[in-house]
C-alpha atoms as a PDB file:
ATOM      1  CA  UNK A   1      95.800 110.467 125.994  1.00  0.00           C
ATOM      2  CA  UNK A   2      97.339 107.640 128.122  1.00  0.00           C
ATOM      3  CA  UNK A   3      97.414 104.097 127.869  1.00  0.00           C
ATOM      4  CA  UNK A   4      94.474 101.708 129.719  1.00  0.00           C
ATOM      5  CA  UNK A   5      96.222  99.113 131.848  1.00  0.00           C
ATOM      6  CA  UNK A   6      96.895  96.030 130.096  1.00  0.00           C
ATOM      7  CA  UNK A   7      97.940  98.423 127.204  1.00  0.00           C
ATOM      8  CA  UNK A   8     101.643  97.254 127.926  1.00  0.00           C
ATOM      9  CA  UNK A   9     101.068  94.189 126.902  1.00  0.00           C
ATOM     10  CA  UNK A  10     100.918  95.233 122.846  1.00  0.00           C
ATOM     11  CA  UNK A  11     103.758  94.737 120.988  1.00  0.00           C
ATOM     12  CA  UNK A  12     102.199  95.719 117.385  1.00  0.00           C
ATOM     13  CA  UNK A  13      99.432  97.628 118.723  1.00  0.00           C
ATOM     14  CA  UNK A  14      98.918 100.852 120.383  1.00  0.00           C
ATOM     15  CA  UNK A  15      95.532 100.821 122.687  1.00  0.00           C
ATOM     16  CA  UNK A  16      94.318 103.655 124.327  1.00  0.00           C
ATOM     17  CA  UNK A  17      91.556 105.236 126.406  1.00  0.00           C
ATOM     18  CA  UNK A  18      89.906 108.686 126.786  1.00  0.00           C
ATOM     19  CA  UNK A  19      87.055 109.757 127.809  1.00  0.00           C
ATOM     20  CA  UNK A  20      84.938 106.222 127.178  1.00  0.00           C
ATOM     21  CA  UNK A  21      86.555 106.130 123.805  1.00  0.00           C
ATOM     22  CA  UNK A  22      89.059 103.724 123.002  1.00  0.00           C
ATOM     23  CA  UNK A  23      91.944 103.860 119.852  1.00  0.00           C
ATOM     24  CA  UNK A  24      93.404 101.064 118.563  1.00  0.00           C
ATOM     25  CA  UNK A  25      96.396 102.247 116.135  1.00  0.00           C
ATOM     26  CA  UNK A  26      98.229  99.519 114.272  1.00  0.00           C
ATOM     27  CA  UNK A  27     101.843 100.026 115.027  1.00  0.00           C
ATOM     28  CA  UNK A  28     103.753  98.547 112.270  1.00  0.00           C
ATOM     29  CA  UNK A  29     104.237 101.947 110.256  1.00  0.00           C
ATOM     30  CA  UNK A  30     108.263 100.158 109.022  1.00  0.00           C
ATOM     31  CA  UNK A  31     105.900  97.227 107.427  1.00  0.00           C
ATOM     32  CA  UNK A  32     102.810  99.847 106.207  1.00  0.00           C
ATOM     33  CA  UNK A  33     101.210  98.187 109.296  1.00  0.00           C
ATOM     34  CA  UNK A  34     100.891  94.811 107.322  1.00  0.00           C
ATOM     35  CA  UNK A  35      99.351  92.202 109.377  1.00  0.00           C
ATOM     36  CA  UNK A  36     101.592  89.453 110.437  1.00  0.00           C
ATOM     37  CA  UNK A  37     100.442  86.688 113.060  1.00  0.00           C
ATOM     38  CA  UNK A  38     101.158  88.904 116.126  1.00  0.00           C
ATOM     39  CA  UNK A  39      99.122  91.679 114.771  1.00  0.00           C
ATOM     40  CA  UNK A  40      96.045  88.900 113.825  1.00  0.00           C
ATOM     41  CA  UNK A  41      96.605  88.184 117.842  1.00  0.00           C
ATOM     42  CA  UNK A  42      96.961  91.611 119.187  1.00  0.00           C
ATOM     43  CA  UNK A  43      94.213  93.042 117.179  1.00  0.00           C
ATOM     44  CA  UNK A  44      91.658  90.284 118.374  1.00  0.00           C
ATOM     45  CA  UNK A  45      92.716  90.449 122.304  1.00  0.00           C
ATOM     46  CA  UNK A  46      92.643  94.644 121.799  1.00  0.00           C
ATOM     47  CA  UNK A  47      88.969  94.657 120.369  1.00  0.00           C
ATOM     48  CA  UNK A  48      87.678  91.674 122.924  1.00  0.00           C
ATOM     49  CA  UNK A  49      89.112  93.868 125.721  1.00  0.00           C
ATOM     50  CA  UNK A  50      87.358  96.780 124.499  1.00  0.00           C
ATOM     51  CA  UNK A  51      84.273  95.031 123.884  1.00  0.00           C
ATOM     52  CA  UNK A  52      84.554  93.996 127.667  1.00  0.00           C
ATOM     53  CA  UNK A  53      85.652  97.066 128.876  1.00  0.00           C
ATOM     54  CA  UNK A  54      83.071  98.694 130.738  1.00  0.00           C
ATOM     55  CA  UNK A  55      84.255 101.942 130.621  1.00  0.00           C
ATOM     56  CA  UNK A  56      84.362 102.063 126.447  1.00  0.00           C
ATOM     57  CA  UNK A  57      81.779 103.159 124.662  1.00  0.00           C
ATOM     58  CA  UNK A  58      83.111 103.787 121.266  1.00  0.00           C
ATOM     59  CA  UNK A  59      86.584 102.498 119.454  1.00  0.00           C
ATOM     60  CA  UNK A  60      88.298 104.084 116.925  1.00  0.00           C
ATOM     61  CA  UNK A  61      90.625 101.734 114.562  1.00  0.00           C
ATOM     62  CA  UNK A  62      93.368 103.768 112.580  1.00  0.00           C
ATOM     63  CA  UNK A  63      96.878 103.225 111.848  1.00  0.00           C
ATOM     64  CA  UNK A  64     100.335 104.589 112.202  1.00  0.00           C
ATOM     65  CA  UNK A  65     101.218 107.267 109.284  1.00  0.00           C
ATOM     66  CA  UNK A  66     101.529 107.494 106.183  1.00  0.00           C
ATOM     67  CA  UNK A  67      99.250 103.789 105.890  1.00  0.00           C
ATOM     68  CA  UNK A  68      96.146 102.552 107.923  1.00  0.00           C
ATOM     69  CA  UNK A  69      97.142  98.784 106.929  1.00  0.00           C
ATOM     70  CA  UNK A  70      98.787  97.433 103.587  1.00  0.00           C
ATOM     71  CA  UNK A  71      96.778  93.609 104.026  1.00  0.00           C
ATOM     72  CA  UNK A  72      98.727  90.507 104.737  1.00  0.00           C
ATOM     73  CA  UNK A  73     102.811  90.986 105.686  1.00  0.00           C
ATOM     74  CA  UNK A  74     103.000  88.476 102.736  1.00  0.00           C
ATOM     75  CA  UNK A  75     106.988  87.548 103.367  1.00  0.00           C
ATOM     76  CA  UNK A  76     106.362  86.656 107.243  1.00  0.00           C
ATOM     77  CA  UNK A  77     102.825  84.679 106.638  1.00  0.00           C
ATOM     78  CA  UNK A  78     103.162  82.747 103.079  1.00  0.00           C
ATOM     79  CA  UNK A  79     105.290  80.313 104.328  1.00  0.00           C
ATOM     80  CA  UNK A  80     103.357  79.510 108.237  1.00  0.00           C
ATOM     81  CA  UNK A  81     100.266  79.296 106.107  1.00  0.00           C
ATOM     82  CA  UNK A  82     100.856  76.853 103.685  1.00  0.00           C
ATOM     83  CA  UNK A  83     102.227  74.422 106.231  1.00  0.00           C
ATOM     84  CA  UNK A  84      99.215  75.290 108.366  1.00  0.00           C
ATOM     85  CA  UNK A  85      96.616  75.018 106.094  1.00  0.00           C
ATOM     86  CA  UNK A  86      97.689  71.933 104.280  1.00  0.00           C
ATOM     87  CA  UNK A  87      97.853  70.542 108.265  1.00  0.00           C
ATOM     88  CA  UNK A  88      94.434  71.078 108.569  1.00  0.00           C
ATOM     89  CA  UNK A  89      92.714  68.332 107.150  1.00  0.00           C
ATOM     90  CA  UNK A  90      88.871  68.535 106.993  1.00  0.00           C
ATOM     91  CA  UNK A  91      86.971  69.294 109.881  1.00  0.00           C
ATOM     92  CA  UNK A  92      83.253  70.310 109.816  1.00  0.00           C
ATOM     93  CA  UNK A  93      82.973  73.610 110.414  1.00  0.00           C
ATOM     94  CA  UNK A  94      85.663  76.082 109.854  1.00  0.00           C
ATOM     95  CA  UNK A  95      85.708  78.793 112.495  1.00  0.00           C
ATOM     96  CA  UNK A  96      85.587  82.243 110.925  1.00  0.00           C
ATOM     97  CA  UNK A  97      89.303  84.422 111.394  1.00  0.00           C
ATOM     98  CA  UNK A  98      89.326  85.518 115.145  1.00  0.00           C
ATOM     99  CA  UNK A  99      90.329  88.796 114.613  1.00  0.00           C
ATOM    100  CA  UNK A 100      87.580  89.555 112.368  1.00  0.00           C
ATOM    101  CA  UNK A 101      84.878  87.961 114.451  1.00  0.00           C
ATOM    102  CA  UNK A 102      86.518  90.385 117.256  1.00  0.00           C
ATOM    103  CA  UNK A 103      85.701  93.108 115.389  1.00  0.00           C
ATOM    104  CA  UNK A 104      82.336  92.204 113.641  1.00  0.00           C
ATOM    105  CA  UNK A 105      80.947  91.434 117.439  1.00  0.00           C
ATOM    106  CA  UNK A 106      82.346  93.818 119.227  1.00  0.00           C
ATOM    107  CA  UNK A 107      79.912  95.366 121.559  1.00  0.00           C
ATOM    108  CA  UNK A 108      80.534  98.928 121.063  1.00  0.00           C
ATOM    109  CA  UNK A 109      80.109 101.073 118.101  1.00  0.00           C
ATOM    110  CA  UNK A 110      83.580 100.930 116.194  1.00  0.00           C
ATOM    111  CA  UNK A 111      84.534 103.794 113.904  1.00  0.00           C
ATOM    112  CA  UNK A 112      87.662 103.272 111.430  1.00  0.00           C
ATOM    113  CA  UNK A 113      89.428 106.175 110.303  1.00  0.00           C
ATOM    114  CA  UNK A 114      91.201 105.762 107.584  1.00  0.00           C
ATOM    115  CA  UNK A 115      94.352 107.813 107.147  1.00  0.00           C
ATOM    116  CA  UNK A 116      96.321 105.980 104.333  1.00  0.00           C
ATOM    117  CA  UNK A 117      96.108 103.040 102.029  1.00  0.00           C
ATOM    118  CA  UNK A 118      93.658 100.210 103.134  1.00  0.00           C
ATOM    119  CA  UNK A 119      93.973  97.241 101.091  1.00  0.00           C
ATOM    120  CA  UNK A 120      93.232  93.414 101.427  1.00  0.00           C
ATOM    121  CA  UNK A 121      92.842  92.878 105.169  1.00  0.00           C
ATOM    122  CA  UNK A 122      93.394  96.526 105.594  1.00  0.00           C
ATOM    123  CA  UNK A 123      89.923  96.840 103.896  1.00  0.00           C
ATOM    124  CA  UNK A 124      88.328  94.193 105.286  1.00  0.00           C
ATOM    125  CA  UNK A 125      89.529  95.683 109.013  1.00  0.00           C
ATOM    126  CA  UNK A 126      87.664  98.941 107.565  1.00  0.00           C
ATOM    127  CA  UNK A 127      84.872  97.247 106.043  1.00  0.00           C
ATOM    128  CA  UNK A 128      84.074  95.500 109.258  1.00  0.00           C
ATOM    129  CA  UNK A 129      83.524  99.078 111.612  1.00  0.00           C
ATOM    130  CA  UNK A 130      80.390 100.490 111.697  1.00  0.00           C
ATOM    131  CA  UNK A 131      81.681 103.736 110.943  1.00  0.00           C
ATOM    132  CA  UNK A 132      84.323 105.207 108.279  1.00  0.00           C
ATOM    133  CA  UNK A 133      85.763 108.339 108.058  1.00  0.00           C
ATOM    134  CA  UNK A 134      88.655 108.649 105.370  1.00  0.00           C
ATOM    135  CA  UNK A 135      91.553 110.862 104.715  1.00  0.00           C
ATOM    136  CA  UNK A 136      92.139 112.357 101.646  1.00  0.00           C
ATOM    137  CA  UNK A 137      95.017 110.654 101.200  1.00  0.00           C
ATOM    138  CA  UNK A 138      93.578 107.447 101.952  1.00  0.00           C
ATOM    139  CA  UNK A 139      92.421 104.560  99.221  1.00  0.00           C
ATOM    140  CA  UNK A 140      90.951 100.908  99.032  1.00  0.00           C
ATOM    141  CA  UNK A 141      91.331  97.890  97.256  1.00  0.00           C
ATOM    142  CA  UNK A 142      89.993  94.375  97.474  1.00  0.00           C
ATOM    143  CA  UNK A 143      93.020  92.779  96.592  1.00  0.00           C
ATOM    144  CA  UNK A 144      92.371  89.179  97.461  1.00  0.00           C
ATOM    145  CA  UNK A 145      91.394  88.052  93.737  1.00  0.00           C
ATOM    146  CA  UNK A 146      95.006  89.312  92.404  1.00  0.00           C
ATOM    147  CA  UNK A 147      96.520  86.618  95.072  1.00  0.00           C
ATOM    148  CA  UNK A 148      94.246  83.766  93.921  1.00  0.00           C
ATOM    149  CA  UNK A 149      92.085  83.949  97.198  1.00  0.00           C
ATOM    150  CA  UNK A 150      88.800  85.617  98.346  1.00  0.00           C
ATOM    151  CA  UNK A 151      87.604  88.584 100.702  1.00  0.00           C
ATOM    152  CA  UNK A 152      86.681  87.465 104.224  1.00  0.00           C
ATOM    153  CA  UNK A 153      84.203  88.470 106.156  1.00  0.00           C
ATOM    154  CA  UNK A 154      83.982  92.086 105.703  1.00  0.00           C
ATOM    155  CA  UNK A 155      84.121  92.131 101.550  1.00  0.00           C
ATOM    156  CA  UNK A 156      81.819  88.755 101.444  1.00  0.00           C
ATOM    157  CA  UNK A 157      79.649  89.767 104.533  1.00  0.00           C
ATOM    158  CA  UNK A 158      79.385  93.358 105.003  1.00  0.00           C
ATOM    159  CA  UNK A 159      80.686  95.172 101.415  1.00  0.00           C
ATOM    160  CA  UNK A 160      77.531  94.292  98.926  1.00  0.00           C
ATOM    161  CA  UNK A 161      75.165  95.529 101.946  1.00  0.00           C
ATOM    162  CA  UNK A 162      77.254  98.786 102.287  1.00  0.00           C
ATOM    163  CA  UNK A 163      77.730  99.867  98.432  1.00  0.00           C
ATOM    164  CA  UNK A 164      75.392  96.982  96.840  1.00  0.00           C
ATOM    165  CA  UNK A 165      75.870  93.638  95.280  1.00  0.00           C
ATOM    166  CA  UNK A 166      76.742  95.317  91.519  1.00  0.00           C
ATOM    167  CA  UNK A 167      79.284  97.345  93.224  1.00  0.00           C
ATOM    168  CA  UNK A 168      80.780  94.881  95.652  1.00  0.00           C
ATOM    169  CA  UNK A 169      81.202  92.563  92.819  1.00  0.00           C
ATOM    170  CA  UNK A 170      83.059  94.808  90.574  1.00  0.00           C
ATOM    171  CA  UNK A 171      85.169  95.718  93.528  1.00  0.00           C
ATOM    172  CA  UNK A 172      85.900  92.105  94.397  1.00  0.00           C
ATOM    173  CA  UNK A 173      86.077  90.735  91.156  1.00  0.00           C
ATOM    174  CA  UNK A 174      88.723  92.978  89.938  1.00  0.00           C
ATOM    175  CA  UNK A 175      90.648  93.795  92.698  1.00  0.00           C
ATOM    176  CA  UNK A 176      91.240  96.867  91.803  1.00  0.00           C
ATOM    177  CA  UNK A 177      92.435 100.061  94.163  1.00  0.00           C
ATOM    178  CA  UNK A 178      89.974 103.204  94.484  1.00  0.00           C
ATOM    179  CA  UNK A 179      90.524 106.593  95.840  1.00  0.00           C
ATOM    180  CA  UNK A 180      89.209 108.307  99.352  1.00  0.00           C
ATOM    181  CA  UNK A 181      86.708 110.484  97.082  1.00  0.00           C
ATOM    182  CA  UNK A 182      85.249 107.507  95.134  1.00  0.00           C
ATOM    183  CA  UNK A 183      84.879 105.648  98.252  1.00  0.00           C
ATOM    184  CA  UNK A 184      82.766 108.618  99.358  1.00  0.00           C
ATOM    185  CA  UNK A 185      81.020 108.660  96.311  1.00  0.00           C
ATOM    186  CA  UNK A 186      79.731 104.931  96.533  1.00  0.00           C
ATOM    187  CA  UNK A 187      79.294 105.665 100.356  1.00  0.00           C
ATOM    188  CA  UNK A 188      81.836 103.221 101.115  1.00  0.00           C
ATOM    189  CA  UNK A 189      82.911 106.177 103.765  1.00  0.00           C
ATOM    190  CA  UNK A 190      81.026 108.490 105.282  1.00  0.00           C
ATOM    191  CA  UNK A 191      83.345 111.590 104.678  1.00  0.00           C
ATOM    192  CA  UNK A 192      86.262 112.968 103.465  1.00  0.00           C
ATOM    193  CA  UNK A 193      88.605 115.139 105.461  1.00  0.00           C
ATOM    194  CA  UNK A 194      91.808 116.676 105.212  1.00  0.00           C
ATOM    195  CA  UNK A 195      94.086 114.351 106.411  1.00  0.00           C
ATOM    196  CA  UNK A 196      95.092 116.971 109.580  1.00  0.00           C
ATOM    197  CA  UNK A 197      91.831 116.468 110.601  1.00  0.00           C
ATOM    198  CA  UNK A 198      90.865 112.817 110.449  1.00  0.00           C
ATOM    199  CA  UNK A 199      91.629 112.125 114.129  1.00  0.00           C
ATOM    200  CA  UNK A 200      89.771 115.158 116.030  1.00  0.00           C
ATOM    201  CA  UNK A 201      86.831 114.466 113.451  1.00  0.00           C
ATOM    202  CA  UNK A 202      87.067 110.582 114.438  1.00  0.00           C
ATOM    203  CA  UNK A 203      87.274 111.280 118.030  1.00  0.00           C
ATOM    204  CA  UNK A 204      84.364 114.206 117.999  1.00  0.00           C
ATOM    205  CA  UNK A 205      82.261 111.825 116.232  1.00  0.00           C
ATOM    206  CA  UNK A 206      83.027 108.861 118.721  1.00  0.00           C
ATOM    207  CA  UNK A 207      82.551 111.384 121.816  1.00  0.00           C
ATOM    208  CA  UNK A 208      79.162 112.186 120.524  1.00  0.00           C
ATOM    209  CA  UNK A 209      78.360 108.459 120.295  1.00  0.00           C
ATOM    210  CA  UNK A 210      79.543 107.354 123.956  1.00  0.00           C
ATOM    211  CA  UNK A 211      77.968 110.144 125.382  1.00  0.00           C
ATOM    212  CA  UNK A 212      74.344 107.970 125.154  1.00  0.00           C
ATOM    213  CA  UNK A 213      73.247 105.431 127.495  1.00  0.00           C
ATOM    214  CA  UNK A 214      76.114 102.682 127.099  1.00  0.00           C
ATOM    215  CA  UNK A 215      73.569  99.885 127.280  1.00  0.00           C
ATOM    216  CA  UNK A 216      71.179 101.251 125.016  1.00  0.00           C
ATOM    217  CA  UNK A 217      74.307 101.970 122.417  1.00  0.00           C
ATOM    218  CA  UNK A 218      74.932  97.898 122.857  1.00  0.00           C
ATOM    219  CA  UNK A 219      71.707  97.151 121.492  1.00  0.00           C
ATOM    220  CA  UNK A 220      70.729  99.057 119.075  1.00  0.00           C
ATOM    221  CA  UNK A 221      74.456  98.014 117.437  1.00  0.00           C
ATOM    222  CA  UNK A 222      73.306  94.605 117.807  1.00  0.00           C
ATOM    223  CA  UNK A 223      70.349  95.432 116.254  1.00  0.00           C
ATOM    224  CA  UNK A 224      71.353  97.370 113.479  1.00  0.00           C
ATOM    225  CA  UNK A 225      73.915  94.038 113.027  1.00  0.00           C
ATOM    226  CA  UNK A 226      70.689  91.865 112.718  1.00  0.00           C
ATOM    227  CA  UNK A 227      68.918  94.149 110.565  1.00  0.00           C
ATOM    228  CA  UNK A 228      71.832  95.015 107.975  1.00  0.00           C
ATOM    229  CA  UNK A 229      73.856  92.522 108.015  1.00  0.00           C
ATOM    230  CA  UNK A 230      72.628  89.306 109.919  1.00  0.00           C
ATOM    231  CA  UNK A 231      75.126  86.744 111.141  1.00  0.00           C
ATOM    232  CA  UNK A 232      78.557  86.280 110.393  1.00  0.00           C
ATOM    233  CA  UNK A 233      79.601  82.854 111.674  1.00  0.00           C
ATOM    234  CA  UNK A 234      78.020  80.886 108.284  1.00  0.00           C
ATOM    235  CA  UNK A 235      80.009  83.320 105.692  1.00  0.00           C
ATOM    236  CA  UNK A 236      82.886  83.565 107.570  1.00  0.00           C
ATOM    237  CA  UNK A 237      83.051  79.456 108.203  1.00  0.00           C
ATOM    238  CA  UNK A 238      82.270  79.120 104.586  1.00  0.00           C
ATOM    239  CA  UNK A 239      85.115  82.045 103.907  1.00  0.00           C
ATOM    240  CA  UNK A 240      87.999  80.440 105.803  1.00  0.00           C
ATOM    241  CA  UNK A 241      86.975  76.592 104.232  1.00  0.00           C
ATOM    242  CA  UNK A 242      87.592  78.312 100.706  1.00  0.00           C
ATOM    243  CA  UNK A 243      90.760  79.919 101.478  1.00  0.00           C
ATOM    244  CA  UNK A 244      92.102  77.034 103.185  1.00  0.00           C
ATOM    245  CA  UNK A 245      91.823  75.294  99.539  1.00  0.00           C
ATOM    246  CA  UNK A 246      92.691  78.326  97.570  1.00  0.00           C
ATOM    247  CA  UNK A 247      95.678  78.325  99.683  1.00  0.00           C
ATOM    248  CA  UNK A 248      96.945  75.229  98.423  1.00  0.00           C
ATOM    249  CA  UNK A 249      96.260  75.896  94.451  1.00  0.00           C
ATOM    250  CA  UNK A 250      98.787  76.644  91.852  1.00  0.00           C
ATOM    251  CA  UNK A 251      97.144  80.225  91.294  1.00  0.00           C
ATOM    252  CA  UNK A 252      97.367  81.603  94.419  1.00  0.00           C
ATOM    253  CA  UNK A 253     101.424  80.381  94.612  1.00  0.00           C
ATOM    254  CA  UNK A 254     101.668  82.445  91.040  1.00  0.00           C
ATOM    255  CA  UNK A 255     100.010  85.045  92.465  1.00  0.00           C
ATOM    256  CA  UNK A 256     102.405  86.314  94.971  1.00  0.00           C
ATOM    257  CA  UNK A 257     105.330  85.001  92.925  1.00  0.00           C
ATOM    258  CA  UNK A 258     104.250  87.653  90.415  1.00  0.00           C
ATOM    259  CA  UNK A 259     103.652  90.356  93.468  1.00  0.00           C
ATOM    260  CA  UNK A 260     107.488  90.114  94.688  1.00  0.00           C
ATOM    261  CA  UNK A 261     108.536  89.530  90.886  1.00  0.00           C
ATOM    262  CA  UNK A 262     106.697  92.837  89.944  1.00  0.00           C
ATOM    263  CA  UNK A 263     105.224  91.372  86.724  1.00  0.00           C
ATOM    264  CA  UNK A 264     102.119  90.091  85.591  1.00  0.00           C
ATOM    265  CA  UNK A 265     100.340  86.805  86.978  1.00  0.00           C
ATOM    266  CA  UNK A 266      99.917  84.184  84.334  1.00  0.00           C
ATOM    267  CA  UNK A 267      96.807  82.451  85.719  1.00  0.00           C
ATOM    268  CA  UNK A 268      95.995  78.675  85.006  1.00  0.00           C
ATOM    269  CA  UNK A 269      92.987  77.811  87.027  1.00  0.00           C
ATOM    270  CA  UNK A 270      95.061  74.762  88.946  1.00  0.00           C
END
């Protein structure tokens, strides 16, 4: 497989075409392939290039071993984000987080296989493909509520439509992890494989899928959008306004204090 040009140009990222499918590996494996503001970046210009690349039909999304992506690099971002939220000031409409909105309206059909733990953003990034494929060694967790945030667009938006709203809310209220056969079992994934086999089953899956009409694949994505799921921009404004606050609160500080202290949170509601 070699790189498309522009490919180069990725410094956290590895993009790649073959045969009118594109992959898009995050390429952090030292950091569990944690998202930090380069990867946000990367991973938005890599699925708006694919979306505009004529010659793509389908995308894979995946990550480099042993993890498909461990959230937020918590260390690196904490700090930016606080200064950069409480900079904000009010505005009247949020926009939604450009790397998910990349990936939400992408163009072509995205399939994420999922070779490894996929938690916070790491789910969301999941949550938002059309397709998911899982490893057996792979797992999920909506971890935002343990940090004293919420999900973004793909646990807000596109979970409760995927595995229904009783579901989605247990996941999201508690935060806690599940395993790659659960996540089959609430058809959360489509399948299971052995972990050997995750890529040539993501790739035979995505060469079926960009061997139709490219134009007719464009809309009846868009349509199955519509139908399913309807329009992101209003959640994920709505999303990002929340966060900005929850940012700011007492909570959210004791939740990641308690993360790096590895003890409990003591929650106050301030």
């Amino acid at each position: 497989m070699s790189p498309s040009q522009g490919a180069q140009d990725f410094t956290t990222l590895l993009y790649e075409r073959q045969d009118h499918v594109t992959t898009i590996t995050l390429n952090r494996p030292e950091r569990r392939n944690a998202l930090n503001r380069t990867l946000y970046r990367e991973l938005e210009r890599a699925f708006l290039a694919a979306s505009a690349d004529p010659e793509t039909r389908c995308v894979i999304v995946t990550g480099a071993d042993p993890t498909f992506c461990a959230g937020e690099d918590v260390k690196e971002l904490m700090a930016e984000q606080a200064e950069a939220t409480a900079a904000m000031g009010p505005v009247v409409r949020y926009p939604p987080t450009p790397a998910g909105q990349a990936i939400a309206l992408c163009e072509k059909p995205v399939i994420a296989a999922v070779n490894g733990a996929a938690v916070g953003w790491g789910m969301e990034i999941a949550l938002l493909a059309d397709l998911r494929i899982a490893s057996e060694r792979a797992s999920f967790a909506e971890l935002f509520i343990k940090r004293g945030l919420i999900s973004d667009l793909g646990g807000l938006w596109r979970l409760p439509a995927i595995v229904g709203p009783e579901k989605a809310a247990e996941l999201l209220f508690t935060g806690d992890p599940i395993d790659a056969a659960e996540a089959e079992r609430i058809r959360l994934v489509g399948r299971v494989t052995a972990h050997a086999e995750l890529m040539p089953q993501a790739r035979a899956l995505a060469q079926r899928i960009a061997a139709n009409p490219p134009l007719a694949l464009r809309y009846m994505k868009e349509g199955l959008r519509r139908g399913a799921f309807g329009d992101p921009a209003a959640i994920g404004s709505w999303a990002i306004e929340v966060i900005r606050r929850l940012f700011l609160t007492e909570d959210h500080r004791e939740g990641v204090a308690a993360y790096f202290e590895k003890r409990p949170p003591v929650f106050t509601g301030r």
